[in-house]
Structure formats: structure tokens, C-alpha cells
Protein backbone atom coordinates (compact mmCIF):
# COMPACT_ATOMS: atom_id res chain seq x y z
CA UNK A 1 97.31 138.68 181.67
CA UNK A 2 98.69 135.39 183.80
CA UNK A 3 95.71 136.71 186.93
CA UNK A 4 92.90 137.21 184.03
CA UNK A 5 93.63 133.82 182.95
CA UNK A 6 93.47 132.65 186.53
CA UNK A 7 90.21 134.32 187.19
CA UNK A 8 88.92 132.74 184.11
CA UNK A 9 90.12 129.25 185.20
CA UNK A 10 88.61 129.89 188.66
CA UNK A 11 85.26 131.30 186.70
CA UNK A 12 84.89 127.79 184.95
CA UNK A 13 85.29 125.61 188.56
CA UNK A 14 82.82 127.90 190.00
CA UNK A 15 80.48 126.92 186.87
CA UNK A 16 81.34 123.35 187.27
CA UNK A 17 80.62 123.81 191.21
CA UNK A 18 77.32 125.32 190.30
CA UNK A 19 76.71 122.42 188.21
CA UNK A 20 77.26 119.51 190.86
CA UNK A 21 75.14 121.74 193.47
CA UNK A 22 72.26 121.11 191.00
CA UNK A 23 73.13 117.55 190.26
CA UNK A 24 73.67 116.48 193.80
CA UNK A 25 70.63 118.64 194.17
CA UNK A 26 68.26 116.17 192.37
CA UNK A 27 68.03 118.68 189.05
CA UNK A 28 69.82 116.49 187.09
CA UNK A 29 68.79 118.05 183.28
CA UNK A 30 69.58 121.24 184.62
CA UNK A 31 72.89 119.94 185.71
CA UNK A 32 73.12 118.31 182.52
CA UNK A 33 72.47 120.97 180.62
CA UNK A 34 75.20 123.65 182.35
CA UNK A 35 77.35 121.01 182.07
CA UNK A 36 76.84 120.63 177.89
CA UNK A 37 77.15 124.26 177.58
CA UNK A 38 80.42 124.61 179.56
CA UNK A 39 81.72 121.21 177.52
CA UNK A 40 81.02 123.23 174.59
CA UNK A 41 82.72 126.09 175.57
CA UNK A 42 85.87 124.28 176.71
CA UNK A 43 86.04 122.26 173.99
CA UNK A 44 88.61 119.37 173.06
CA UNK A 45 92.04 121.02 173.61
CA UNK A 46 90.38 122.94 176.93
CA UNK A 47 92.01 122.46 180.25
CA UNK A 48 92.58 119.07 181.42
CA UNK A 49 91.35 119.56 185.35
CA UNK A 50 88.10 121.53 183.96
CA UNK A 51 87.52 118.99 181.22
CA UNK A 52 88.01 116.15 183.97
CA UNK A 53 85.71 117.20 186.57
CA UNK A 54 83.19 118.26 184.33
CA UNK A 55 83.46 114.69 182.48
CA UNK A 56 83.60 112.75 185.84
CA UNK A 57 80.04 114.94 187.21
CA UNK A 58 78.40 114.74 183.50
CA UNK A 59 78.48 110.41 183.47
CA UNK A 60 76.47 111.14 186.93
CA UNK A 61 73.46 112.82 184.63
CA UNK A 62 73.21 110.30 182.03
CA UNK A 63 70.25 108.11 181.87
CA UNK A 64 71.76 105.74 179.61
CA UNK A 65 74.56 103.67 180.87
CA UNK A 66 76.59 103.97 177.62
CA UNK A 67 76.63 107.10 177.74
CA UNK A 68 77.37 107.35 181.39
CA UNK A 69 80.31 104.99 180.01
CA UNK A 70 81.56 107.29 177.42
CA UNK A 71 81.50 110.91 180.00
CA UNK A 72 83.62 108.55 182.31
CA UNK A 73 86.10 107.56 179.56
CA UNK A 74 86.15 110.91 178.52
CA UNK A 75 86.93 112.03 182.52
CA UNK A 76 89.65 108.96 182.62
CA UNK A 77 91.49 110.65 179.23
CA UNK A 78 91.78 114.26 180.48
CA UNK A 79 93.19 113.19 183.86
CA UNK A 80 95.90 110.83 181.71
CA UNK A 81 96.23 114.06 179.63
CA UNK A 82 96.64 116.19 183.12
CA UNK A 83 99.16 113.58 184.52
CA UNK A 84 101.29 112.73 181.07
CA UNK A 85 101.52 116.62 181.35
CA UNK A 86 103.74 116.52 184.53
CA UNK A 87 106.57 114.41 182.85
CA UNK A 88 109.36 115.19 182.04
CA UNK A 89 109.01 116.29 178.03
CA UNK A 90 105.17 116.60 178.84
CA UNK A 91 102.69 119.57 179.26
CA UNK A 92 102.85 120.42 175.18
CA UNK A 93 99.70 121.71 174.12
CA UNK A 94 96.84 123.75 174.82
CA UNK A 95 96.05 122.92 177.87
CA UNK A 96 99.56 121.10 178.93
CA UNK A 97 101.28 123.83 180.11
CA UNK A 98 98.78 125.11 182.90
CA UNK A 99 98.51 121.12 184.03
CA UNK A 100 102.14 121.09 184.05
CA UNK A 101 101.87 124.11 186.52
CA UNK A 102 99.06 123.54 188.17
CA UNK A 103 98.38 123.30 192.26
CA UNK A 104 95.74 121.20 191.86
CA UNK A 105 97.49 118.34 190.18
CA UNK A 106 97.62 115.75 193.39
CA UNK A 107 93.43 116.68 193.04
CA UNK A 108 93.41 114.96 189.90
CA UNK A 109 95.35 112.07 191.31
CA UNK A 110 92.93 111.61 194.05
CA UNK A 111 90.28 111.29 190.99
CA UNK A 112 91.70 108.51 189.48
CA UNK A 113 90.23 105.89 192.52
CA UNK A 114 87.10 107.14 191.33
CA UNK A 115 87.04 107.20 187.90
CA UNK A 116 87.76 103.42 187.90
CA UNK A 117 85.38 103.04 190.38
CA UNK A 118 82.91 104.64 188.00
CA UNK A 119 84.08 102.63 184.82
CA UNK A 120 83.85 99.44 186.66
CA UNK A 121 80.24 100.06 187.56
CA UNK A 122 79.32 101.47 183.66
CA UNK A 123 81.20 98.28 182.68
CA UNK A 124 78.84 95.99 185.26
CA UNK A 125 75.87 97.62 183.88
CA UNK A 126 76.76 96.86 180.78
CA UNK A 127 77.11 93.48 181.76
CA UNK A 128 81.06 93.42 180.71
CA UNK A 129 81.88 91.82 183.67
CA UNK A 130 86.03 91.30 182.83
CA UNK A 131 86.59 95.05 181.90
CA UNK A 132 84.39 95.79 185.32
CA UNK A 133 87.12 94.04 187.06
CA UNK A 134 90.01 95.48 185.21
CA UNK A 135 88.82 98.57 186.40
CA UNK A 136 87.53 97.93 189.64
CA UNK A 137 91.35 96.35 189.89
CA UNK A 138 92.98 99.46 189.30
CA UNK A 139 90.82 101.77 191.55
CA UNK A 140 92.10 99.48 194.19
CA UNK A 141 95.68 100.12 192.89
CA UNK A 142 94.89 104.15 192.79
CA UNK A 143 92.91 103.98 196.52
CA UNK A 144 96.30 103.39 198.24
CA UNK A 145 97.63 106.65 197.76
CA UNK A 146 93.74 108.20 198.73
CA UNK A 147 94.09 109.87 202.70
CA UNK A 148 92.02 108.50 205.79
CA UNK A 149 89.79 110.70 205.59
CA UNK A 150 86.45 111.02 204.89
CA UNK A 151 86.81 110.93 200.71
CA UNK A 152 89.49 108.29 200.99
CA UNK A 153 87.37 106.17 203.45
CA UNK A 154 83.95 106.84 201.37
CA UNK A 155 86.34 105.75 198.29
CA UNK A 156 87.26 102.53 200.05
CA UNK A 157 84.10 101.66 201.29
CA UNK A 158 82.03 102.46 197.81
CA UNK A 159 85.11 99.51 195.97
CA UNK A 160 84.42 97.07 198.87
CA UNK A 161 80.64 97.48 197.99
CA UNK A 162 81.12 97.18 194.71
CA UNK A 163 83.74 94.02 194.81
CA UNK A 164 81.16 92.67 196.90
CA UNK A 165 78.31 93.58 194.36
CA UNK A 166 80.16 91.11 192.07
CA UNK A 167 81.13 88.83 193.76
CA UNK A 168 77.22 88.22 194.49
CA UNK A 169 76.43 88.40 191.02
């Protein structure tokens, strides 16, 4: 039962996988799309690493930044979800005990650079320039713990450009 419910879990990453191929193939409605049905399917007590990845590539297909906003806050509260799961008293719930367990937990860390990085620029678009930098403060705070390597350093570089972006503005 535990490996069917592994091959599930990995059958949903390869979805989401499929998903960002398209998007960072230039098909964003189809990407938008696969990634609608698989929210669907997941649902609001789903796992907290699917429903953050999917969130965090979904905000990337929106055409409206509010609603880019609201995928990223919805990214942002499954990784809290994921991380509040690995306390001590934490991982109740649906999808708590296989974040409690999970390998991949440090991955979701490493996402949290990002997802402020992405809030700060929803938050710049939509010209709320002190909640940009709250955000833009904190993936700062996150990027310390980020590797050198080459997602660390493109982390980096993309909140330098956009500290700089505001700075300007």
C-alpha cells in the first residue's frame, strides 16, 4: 500500500513536470489548464509539496497580476503547511504526515527564496510598493541558506535585479 501511494505521489510530480515543460515551453493555457485539472484533483487538504509546486508554476500562467498574486499566496501557504508539518506536534492532517516524512522537505525550503521573490514582484505590479519590500526582505532572509550553485546564484541575482528594479522606481 505505502509503494502504491509512492507511485501515486511520484505520478502527480511527473504531471506537474509535464506541466512546467509546457509552460517554460511558451504553451502557457495548456500549462494552465493541466495545472487546473491536477489542482482540482488534489484539492485543499492534498499534499503540501504537490500543492506548492503546482501553486508556485500556476502564478507563472496568469495573465492577470492578481491572480498571479493569489497562485503565489496559495504556493507560500502549502510550503508553511509543509514546514509547520516538521515540528515537533506538527504533520496532523491529510497531507501532514507524508510532509512530516518526506525527503524532499529541504526542496521546499529552497522554494521559499522564491516564493518571496515572486510575491514581491505581484506586490510591485500591483503597485503595493511596502508589502513588495516586506517580501522582497524576506527572500533575502531565505537566500542565505540557498547553495552556490546555479539555482542559488540565479536566486541571488533575480533579488539584486529586482531590489534594483525599485530602487529605480
Amino acid at each position: 500500500m505505502v509503494e502504491q501511494q509512492e507511485a501515486s505521489d511520484d505520478a502527480v510530480m511527473t504531471r506537474i513536470g509535464q506541466a512546467i515543460m509546457l509552460l517554460h515551453g511558451g504553451d502557457r493555457e495548456e500549462a494552465r489548464n493541466r495545472f487546473g485539472a491536477l489542482w482540482s484533483e488534489l484539492g485543499a487538504d492534498g499534499d503540501a509539496l504537490h500543492r506548492c509546486t503546482l501553486a508556485h508554476y500556476m502564478a507563472d500562467t496568469q495573465d492577470d497580476p492578481g491572480d498571479e498574486l493569489a497562485w503565489d499566496l496559495r504556493a507560500l501557504t502549502a510550503a508553511d503547511g509543509l514546514s509547520a508539518a516538521e515540528e515537533p506536534g506538527g504533520g496532523e492532517g491529510p497531507g501532514g504526515a507524508r510532509a512530516a516524512e518526506h525527503r524532499d522537505t529541504p526542496a521546499v525550503r529552497a522554494f521559499y527564496p522564491s516564493l518571496h521573490l515572486n510575491l514581491a514582484a505581484d506586490y510591485l505590479k500591483l503597485q503595493r510598493p511596502e508589502s513588495a519590500r516586506i517580501h522582497l526582505r524576506r527572500a533575502r532572509a531565505a537566500a542565505v541558506s540557498l547553495a552556490d550553485d546555479g539555482y542559488g546564484g540565479g536566486v541571488r541575482a533575480a533579488i539584486d535585479r529586482l531590489e534594483l528594479r525599485m530602487r529605480e522606481e
